[in-house]
C-alpha atoms as a PDB file:
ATOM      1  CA  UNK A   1       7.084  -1.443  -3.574  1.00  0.00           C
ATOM      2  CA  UNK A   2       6.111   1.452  -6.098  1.00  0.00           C
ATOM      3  CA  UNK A   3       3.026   3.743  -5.952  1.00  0.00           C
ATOM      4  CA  UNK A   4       0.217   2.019  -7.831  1.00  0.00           C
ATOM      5  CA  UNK A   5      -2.837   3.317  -8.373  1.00  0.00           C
ATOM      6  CA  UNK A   6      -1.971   6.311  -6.593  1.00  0.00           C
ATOM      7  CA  UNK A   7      -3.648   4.916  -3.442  1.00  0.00           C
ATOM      8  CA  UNK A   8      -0.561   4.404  -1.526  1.00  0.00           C
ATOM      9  CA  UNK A   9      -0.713   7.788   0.200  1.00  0.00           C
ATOM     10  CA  UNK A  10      -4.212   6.241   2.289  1.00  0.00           C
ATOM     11  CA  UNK A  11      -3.223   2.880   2.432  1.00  0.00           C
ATOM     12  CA  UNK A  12      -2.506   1.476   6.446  1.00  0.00           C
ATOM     13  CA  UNK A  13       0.255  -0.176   5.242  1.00  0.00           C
ATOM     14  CA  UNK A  14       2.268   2.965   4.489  1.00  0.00           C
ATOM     15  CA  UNK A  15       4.916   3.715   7.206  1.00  0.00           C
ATOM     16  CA  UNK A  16       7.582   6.167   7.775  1.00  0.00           C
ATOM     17  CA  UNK A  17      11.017   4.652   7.821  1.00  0.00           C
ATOM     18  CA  UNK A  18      13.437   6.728   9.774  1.00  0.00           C
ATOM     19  CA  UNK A  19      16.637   4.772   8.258  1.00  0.00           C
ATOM     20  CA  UNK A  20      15.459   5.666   4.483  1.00  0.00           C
ATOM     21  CA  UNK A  21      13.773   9.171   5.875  1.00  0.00           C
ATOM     22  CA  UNK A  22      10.274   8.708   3.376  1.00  0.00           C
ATOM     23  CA  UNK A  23       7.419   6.777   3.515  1.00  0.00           C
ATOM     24  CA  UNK A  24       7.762   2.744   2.536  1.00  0.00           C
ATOM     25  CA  UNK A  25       5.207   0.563   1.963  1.00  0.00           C
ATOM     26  CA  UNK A  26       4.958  -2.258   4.976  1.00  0.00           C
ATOM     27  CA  UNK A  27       3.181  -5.137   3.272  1.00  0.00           C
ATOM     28  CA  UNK A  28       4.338  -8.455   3.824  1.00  0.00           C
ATOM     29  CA  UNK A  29       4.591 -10.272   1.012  1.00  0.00           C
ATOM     30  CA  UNK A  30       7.307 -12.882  -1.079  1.00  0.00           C
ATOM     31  CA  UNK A  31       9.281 -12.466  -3.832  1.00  0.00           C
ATOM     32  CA  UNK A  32       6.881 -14.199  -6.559  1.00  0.00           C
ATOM     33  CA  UNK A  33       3.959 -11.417  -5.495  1.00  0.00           C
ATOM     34  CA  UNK A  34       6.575  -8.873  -5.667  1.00  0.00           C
ATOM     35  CA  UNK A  35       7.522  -9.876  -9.520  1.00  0.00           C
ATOM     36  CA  UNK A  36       3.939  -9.988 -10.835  1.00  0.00           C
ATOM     37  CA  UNK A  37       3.136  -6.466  -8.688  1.00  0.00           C
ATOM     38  CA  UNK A  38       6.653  -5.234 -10.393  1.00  0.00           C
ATOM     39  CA  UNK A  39       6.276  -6.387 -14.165  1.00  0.00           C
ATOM     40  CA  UNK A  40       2.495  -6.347 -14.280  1.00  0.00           C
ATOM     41  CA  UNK A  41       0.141  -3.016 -15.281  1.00  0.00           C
ATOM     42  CA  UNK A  42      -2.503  -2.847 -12.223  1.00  0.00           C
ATOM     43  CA  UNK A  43      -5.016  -0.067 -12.100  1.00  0.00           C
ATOM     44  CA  UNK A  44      -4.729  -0.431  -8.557  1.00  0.00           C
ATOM     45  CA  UNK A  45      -2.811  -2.195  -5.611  1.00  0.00           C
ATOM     46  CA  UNK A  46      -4.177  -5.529  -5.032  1.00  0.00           C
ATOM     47  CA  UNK A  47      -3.082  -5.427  -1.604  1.00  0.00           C
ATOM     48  CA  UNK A  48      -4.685  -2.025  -0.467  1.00  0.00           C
ATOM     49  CA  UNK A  49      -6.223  -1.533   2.647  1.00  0.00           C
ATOM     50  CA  UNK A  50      -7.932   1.488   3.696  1.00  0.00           C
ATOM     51  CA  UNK A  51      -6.183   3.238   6.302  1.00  0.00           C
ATOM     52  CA  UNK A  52      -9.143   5.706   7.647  1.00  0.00           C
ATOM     53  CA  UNK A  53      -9.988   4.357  10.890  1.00  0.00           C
ATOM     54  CA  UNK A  54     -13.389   6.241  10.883  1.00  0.00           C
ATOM     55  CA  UNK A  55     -14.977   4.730   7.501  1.00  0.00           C
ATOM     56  CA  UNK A  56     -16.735   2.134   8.995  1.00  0.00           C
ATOM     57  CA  UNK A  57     -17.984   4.922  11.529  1.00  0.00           C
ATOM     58  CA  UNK A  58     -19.793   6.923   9.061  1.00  0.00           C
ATOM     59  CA  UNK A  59     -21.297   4.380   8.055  1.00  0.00           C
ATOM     60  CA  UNK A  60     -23.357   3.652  10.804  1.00  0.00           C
END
């Protein structure tokens, strides 16, 4: 999956895949979500998920 929304470098489903050597993007998801995420203008992943651990944290 490409970078959109330039949030992919925090997301927690960004992984590094030794076979490819870079940094893939883990989500599971089918082949009709990947079409519409492909061929469709977001301003940001639908799928994101913050990957900082210590958010909730701070907020306490």
């Amino acid at each position: 999956m490409k970078n959109i929304g330039g949030t992919c470098d925090t997301c927690a489903y960004l992984i590094y895949d030794e076979e490819y050597e870079e940094y893939v993007c883990d989500i599971d998801i089918d082949e009709d979500d990947y079409v519409r995420m492909t061929f469709r203008q977001f301003r940001s992943c639908p799928y994101y998920r913050s990957g900082d651990e210590y958010r909730i944290a701070r907020k306490q």
